[in-house]
Structure formats: structure tokens, C-alpha cells
PDB file of N, CA and C in Angstrom:
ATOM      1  N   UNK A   1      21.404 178.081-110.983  1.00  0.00           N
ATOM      2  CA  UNK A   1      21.130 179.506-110.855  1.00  0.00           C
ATOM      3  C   UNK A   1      21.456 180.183-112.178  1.00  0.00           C
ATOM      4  N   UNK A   2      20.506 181.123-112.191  1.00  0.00           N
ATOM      5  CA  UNK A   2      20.701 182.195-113.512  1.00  0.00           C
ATOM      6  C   UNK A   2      22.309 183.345-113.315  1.00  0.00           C
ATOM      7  N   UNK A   3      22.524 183.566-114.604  1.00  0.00           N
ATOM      8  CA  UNK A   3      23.300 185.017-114.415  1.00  0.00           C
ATOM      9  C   UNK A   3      22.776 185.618-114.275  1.00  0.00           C
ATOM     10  N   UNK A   4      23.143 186.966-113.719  1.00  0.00           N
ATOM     11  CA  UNK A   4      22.675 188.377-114.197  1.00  0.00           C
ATOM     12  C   UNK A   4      22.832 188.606-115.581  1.00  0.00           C
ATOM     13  N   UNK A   5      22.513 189.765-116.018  1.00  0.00           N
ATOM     14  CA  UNK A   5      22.590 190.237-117.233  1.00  0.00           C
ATOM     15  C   UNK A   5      23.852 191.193-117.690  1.00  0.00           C
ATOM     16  N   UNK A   6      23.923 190.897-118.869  1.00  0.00           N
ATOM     17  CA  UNK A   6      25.214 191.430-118.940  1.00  0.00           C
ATOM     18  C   UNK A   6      25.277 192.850-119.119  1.00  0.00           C
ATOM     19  N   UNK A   7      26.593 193.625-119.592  1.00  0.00           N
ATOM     20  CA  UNK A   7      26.540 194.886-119.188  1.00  0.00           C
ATOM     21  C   UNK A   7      26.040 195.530-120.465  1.00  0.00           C
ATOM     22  N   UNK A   8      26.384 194.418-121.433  1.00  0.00           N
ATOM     23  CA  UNK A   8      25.351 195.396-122.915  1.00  0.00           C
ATOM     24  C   UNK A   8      24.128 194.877-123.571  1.00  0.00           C
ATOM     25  N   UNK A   9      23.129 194.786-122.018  1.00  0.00           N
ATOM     26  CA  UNK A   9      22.001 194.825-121.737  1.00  0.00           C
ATOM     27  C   UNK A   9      21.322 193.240-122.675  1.00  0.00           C
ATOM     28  N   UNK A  10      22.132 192.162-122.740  1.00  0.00           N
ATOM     29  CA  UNK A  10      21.565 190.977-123.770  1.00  0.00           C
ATOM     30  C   UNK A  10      21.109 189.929-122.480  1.00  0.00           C
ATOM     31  N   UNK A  11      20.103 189.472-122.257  1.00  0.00           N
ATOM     32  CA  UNK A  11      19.640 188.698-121.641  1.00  0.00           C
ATOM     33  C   UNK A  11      20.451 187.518-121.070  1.00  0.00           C
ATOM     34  N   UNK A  12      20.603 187.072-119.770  1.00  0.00           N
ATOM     35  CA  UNK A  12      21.428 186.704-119.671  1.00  0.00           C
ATOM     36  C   UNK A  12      21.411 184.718-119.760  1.00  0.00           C
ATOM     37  N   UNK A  13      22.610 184.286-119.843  1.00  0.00           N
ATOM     38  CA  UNK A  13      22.646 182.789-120.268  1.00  0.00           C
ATOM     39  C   UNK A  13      22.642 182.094-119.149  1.00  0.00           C
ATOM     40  N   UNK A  14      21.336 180.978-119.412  1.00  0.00           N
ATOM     41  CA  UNK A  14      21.326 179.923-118.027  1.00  0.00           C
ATOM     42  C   UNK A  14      22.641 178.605-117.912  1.00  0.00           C
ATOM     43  N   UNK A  15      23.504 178.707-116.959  1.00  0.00           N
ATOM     44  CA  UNK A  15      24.839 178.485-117.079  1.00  0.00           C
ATOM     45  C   UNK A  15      24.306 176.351-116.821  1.00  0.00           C
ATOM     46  N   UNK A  16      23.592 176.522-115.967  1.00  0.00           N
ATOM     47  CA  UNK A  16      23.807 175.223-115.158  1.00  0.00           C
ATOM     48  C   UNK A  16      22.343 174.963-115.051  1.00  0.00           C
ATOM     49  N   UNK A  17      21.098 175.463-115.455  1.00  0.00           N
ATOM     50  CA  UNK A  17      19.714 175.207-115.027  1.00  0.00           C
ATOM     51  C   UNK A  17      19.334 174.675-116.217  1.00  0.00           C
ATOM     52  N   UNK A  18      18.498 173.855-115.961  1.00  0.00           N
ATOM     53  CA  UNK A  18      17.458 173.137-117.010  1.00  0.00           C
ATOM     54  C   UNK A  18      16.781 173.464-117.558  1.00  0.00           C
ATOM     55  N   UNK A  19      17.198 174.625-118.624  1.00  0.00           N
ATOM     56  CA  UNK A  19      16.077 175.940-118.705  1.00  0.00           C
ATOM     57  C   UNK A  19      16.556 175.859-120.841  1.00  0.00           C
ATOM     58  N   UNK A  20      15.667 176.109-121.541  1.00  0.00           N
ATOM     59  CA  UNK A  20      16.341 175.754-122.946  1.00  0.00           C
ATOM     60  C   UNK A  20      16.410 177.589-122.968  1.00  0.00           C
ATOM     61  N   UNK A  21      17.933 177.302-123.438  1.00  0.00           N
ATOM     62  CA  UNK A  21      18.644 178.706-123.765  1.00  0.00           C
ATOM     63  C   UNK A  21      18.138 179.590-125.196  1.00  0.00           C
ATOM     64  N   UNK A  22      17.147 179.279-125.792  1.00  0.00           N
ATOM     65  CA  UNK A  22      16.265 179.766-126.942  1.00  0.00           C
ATOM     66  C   UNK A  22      15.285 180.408-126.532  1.00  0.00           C
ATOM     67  N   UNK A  23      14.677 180.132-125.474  1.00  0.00           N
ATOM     68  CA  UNK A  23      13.755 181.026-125.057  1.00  0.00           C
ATOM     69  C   UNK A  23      14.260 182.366-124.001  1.00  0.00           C
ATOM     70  N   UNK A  24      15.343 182.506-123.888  1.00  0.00           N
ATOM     71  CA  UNK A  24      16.632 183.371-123.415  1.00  0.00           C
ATOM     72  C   UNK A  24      17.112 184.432-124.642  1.00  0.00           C
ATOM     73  N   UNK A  25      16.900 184.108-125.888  1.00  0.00           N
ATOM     74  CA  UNK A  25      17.777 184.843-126.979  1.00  0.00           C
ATOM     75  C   UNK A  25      16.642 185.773-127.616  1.00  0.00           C
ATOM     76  N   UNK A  26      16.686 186.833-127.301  1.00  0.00           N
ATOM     77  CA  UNK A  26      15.712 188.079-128.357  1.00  0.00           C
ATOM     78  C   UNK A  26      14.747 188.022-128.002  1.00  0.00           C
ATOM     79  N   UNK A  27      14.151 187.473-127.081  1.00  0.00           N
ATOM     80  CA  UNK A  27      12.671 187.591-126.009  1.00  0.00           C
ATOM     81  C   UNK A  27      11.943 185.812-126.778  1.00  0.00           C
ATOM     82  N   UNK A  28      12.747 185.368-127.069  1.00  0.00           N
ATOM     83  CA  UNK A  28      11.895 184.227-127.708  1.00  0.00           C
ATOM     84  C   UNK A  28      11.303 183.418-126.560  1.00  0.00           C
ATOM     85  N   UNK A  29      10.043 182.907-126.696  1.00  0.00           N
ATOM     86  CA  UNK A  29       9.635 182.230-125.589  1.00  0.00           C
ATOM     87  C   UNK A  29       9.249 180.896-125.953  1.00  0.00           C
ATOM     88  N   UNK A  30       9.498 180.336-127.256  1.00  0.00           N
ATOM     89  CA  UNK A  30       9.442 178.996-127.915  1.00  0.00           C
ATOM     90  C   UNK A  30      10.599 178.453-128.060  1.00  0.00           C
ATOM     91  N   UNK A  31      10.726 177.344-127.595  1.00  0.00           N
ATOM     92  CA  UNK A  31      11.959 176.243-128.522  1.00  0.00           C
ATOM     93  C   UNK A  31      11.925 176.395-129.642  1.00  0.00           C
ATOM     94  N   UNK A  32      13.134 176.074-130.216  1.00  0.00           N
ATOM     95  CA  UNK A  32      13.558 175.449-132.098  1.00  0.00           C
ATOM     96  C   UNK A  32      12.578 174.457-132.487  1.00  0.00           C
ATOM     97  N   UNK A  33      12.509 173.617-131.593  1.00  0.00           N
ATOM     98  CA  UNK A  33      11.675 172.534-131.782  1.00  0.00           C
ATOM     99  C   UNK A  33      10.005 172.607-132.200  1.00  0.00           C
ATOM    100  N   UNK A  34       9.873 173.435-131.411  1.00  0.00           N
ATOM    101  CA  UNK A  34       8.361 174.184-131.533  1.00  0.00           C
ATOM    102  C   UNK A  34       8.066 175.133-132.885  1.00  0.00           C
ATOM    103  N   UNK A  35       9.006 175.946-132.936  1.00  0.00           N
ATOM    104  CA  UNK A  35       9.097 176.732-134.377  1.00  0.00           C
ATOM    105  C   UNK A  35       9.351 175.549-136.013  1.00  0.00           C
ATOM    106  N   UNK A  36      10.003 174.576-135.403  1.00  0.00           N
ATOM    107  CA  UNK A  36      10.322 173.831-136.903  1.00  0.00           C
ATOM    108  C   UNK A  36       8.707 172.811-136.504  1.00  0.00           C
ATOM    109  N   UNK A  37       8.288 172.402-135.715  1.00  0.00           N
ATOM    110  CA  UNK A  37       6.948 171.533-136.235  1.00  0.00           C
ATOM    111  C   UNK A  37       5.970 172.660-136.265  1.00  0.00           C
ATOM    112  N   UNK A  38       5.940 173.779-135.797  1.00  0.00           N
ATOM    113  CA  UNK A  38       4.759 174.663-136.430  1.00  0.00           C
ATOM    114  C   UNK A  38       5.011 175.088-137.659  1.00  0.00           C
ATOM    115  N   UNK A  39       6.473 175.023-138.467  1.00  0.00           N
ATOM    116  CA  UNK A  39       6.851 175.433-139.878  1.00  0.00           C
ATOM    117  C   UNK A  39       6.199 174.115-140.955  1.00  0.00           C
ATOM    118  N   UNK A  40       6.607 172.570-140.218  1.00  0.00           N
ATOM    119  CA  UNK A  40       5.916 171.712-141.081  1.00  0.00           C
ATOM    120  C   UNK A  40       4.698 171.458-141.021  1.00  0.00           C
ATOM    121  N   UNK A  41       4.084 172.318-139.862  1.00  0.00           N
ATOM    122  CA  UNK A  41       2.521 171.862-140.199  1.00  0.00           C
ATOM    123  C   UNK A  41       1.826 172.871-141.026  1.00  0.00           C
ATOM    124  N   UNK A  42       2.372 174.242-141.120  1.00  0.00           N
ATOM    125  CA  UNK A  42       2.141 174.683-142.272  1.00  0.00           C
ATOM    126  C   UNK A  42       2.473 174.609-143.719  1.00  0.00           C
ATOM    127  N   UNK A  43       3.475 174.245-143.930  1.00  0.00           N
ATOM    128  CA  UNK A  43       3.979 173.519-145.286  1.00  0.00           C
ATOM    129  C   UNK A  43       3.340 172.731-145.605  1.00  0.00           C
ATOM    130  N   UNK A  44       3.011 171.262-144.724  1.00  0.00           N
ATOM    131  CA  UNK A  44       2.048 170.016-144.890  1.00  0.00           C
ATOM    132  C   UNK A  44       0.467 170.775-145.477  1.00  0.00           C
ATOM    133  N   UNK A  45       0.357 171.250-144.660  1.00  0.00           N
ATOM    134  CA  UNK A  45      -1.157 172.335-144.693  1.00  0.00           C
ATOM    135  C   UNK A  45      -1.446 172.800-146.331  1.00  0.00           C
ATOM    136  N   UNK A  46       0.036 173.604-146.330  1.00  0.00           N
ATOM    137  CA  UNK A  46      -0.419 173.978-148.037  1.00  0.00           C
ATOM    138  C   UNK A  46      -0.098 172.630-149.072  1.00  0.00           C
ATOM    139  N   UNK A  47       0.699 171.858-148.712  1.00  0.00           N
ATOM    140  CA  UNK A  47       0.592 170.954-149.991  1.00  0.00           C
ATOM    141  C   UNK A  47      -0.352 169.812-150.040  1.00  0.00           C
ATOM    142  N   UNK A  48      -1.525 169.886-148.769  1.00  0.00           N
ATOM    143  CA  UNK A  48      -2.352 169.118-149.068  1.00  0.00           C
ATOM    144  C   UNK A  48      -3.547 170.294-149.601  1.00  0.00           C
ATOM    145  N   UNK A  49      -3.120 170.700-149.821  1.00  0.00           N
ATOM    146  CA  UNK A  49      -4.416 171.844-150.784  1.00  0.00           C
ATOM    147  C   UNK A  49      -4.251 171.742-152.031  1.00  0.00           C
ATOM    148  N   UNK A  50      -2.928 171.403-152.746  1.00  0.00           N
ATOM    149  CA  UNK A  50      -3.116 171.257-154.316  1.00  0.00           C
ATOM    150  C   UNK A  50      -3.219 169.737-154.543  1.00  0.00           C
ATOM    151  N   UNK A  51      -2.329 169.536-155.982  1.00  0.00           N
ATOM    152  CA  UNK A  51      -2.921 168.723-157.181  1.00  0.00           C
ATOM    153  C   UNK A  51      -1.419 167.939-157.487  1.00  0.00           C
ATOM    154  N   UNK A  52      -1.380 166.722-157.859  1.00  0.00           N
ATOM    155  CA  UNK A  52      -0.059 166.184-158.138  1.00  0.00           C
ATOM    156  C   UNK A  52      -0.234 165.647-159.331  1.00  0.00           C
ATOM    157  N   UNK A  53       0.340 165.652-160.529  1.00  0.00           N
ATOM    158  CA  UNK A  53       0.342 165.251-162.016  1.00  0.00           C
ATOM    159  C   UNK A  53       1.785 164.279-162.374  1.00  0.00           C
ATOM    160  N   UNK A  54       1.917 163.198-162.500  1.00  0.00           N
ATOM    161  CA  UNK A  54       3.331 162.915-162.596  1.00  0.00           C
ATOM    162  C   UNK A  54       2.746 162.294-164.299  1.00  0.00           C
ATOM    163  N   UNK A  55       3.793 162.885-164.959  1.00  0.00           N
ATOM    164  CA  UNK A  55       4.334 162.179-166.396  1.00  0.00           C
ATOM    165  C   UNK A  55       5.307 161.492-166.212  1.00  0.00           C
ATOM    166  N   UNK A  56       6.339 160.915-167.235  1.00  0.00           N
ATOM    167  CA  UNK A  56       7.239 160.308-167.622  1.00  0.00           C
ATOM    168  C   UNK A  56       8.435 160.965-166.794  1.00  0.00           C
ATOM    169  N   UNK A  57       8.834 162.371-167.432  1.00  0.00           N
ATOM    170  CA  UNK A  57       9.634 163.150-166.871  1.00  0.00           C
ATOM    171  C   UNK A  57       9.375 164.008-165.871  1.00  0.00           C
ATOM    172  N   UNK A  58       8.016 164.681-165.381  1.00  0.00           N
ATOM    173  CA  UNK A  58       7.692 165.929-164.487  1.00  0.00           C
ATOM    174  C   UNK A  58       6.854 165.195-163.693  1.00  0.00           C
ATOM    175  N   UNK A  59       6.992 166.247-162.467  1.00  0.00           N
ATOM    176  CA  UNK A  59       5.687 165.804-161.346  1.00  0.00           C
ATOM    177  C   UNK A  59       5.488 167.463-161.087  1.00  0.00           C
ATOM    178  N   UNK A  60       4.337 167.366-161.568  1.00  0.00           N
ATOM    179  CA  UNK A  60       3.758 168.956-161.178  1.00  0.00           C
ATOM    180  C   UNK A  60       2.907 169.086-160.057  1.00  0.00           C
ATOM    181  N   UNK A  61       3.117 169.930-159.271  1.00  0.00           N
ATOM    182  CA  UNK A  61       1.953 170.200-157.904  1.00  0.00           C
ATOM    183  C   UNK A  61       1.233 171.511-159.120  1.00  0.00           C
ATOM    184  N   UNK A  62       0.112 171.602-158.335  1.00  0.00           N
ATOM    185  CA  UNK A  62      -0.466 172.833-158.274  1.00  0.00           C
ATOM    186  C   UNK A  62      -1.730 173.078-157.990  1.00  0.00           C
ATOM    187  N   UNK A  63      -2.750 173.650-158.000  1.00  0.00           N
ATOM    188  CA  UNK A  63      -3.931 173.871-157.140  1.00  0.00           C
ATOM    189  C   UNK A  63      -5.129 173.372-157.352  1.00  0.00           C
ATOM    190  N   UNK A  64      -4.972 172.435-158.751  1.00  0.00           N
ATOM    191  CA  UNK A  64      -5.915 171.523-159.011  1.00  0.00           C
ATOM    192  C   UNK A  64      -5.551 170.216-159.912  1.00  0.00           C
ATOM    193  N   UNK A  65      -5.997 169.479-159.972  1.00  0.00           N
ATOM    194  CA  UNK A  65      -5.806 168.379-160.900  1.00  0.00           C
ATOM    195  C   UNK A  65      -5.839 168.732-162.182  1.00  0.00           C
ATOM    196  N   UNK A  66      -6.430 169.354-162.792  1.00  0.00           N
ATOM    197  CA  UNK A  66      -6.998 169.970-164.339  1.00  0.00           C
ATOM    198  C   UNK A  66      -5.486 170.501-164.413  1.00  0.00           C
ATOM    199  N   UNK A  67      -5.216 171.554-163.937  1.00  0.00           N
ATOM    200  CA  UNK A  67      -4.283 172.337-164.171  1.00  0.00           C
ATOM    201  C   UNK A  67      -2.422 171.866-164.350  1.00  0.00           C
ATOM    202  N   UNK A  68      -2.633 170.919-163.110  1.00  0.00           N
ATOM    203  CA  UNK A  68      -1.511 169.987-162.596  1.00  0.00           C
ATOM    204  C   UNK A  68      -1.223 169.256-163.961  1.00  0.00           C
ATOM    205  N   UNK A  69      -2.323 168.540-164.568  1.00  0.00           N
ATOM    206  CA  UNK A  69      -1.988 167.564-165.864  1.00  0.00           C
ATOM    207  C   UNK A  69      -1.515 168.317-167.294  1.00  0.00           C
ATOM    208  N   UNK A  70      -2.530 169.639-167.027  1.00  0.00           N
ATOM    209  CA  UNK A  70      -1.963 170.457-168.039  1.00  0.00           C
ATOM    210  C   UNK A  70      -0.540 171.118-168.398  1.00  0.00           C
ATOM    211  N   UNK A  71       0.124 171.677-167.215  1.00  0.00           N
ATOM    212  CA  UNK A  71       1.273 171.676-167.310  1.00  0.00           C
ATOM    213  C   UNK A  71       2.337 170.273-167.315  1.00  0.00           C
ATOM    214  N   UNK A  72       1.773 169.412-166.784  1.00  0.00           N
ATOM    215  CA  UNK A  72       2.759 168.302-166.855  1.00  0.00           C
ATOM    216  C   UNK A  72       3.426 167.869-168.869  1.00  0.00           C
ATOM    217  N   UNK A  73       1.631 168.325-169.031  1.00  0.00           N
ATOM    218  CA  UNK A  73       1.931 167.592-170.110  1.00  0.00           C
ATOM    219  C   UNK A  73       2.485 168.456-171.719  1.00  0.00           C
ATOM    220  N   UNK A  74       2.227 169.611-171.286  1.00  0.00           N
ATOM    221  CA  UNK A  74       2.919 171.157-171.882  1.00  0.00           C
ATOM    222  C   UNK A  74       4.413 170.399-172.009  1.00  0.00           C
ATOM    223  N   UNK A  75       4.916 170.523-170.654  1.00  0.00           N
ATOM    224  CA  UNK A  75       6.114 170.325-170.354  1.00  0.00           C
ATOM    225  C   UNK A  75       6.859 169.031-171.052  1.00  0.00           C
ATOM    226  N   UNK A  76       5.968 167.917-171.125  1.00  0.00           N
ATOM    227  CA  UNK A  76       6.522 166.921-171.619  1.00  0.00           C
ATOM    228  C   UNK A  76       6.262 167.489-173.731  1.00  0.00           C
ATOM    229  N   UNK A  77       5.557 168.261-173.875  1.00  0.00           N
ATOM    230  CA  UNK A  77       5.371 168.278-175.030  1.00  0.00           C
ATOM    231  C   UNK A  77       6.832 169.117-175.713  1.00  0.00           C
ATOM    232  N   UNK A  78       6.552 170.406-174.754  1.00  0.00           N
ATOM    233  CA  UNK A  78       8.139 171.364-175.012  1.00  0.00           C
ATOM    234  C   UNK A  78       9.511 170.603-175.136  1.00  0.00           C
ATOM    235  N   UNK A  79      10.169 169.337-173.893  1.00  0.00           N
ATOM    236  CA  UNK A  79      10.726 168.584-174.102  1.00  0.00           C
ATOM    237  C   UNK A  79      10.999 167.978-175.215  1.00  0.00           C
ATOM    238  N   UNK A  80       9.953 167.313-175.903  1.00  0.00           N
ATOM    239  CA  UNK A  80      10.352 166.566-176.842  1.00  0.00           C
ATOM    240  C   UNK A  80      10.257 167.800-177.954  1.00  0.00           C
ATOM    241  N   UNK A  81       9.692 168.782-178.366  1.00  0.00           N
ATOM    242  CA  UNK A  81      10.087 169.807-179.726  1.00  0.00           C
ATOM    243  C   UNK A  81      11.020 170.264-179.806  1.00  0.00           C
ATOM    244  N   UNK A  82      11.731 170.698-178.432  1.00  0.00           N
ATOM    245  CA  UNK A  82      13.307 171.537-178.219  1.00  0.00           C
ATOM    246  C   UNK A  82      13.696 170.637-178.456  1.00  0.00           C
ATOM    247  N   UNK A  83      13.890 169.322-177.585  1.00  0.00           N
ATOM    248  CA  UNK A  83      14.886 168.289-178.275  1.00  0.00           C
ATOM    249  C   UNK A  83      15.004 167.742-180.192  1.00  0.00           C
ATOM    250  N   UNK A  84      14.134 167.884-180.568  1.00  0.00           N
ATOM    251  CA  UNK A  84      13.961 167.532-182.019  1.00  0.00           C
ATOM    252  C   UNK A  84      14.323 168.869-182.755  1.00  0.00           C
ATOM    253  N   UNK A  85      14.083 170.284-181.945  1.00  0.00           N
ATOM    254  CA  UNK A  85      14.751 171.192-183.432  1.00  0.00           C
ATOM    255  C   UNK A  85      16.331 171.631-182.679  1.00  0.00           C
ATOM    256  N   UNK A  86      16.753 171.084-181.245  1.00  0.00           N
ATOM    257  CA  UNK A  86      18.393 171.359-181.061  1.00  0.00           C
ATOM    258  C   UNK A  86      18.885 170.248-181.504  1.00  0.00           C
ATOM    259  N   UNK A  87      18.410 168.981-181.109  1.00  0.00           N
ATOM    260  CA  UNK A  87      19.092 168.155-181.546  1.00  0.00           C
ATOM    261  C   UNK A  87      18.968 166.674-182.570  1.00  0.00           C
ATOM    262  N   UNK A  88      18.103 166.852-183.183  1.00  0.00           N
ATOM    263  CA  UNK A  88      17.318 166.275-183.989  1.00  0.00           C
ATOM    264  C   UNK A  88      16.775 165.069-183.602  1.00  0.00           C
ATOM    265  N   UNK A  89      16.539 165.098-182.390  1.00  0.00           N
ATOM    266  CA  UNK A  89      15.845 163.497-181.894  1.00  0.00           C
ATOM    267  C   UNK A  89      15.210 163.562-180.642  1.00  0.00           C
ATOM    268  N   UNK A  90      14.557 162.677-180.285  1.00  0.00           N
ATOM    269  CA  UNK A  90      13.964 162.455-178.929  1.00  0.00           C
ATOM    270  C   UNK A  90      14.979 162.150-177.789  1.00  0.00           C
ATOM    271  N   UNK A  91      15.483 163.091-176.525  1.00  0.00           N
ATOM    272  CA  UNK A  91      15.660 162.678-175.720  1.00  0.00           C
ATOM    273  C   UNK A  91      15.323 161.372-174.454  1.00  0.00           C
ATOM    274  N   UNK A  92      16.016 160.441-174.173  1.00  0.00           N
ATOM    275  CA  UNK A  92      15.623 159.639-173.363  1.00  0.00           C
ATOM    276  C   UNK A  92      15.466 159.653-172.290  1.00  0.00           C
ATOM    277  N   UNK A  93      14.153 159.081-171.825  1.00  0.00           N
ATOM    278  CA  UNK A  93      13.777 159.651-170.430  1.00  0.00           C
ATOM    279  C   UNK A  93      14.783 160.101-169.565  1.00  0.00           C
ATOM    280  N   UNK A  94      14.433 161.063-168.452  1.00  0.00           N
ATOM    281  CA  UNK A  94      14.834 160.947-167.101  1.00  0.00           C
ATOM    282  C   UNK A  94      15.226 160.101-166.235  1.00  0.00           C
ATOM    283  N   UNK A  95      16.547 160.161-165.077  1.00  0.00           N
ATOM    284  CA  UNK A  95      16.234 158.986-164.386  1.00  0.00           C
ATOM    285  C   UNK A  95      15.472 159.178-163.105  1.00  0.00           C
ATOM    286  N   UNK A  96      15.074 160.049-163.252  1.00  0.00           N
ATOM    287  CA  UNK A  96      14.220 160.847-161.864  1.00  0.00           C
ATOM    288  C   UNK A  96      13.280 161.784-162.479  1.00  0.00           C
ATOM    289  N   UNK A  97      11.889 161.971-161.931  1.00  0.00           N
ATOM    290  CA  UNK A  97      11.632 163.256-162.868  1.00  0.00           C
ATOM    291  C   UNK A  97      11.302 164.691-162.319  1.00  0.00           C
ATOM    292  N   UNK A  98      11.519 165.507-162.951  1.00  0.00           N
ATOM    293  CA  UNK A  98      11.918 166.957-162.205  1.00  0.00           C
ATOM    294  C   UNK A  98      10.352 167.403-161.546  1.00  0.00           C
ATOM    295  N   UNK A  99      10.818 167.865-160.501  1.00  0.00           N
ATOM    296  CA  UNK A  99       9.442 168.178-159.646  1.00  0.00           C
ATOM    297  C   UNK A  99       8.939 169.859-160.283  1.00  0.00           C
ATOM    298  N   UNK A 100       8.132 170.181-160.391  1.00  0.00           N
ATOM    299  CA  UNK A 100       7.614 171.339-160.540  1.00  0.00           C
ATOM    300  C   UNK A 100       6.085 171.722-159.220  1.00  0.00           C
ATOM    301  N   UNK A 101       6.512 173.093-158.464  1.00  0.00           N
ATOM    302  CA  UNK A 101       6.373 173.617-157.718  1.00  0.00           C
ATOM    303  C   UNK A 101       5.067 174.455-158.287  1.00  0.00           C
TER     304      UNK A 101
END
């Protein structure tokens, strides 16, 4: 059996019923469960719409292949000039390489 509701009017909590207590809180009528796979099927959704570029050091997404390689490879270019006028040499690779979004 349900409670009643309480006296400062918050919906009340199913004590002992087989009832998921999320669809009880703020008028929600979905599970957690339901909200986090409708969150990854939109996430999935947008990252199968772009472009993946991996260099040495970067893995760039972005909305096309053209574009994706272009920054990858910007990036690997900036790398090695900053490293040669801070520190007068080529840095050695990554042991992972940084994702770009």
C-alpha cells in the first residue's frame, strides 16, 4: 500500500509496493534507467554524424573527415614548433593521445 501524502504537499513514498520510487519524485513518470539510455542514444546519435582523424598524438572528432585531418594535423604541427622555440627540441610522443572534441 501507498502513503498518503505528506503535509508539505510532496508526493508521497511507496513504502512496501513494487512501484519504482522515480516516477513518484517531481511528477516524473520515467525510470533513471529510461532517462540514461535515451541520453546514450542521443550522444551515440551525434557522434555517429562526425569524422575521426587520429595522428601520432591527437584524435580529433568533428563533422567531416577533411576537417577532422586538418586540425589533427595543425595540432601535431603547433606541437612540434612550441616545443622547438620553448624548448629547443622535439617532444616525444604521447603515451595516449589527447582526444579533441
Amino acid at each position: 500500500m501507498l502513503s498518503s501524502p505528506t503535509v508539505d504537499s510532496h508526493p508521497a513514498r511507496p513504502q512496501d509496493a513494487a512501484v519504482d520510487y522515480l516516477s513518484f519524485v517531481d511528477g516524473a513518470t520515467e525510470s533513471m534507467e529510461a532517462h540514461l539510455f535515451r541520453a546514450a542514444v542521443i550522444a551515440a546519435a551525434f557522434l555517429s554524424l562526425g569524422a575521426n582523424y587520429r595522428t601520432r598524438n591527437f584524435v580529433v572528432s568533428a563533422t567531416s573527415s577533411e576537417l577532422a585531418r586538418e586540425i589533427a594535423e595543425a595540432a601535431e604541427n603547433y606541437r612540434k614548433t612550441l616545443a622547438f622555440e620553448w624548448l629547443g627540441k622535439e617532444l616525444p610522443p604521447w603515451g595516449q593521445p589527447c582526444r579533441s572534441w
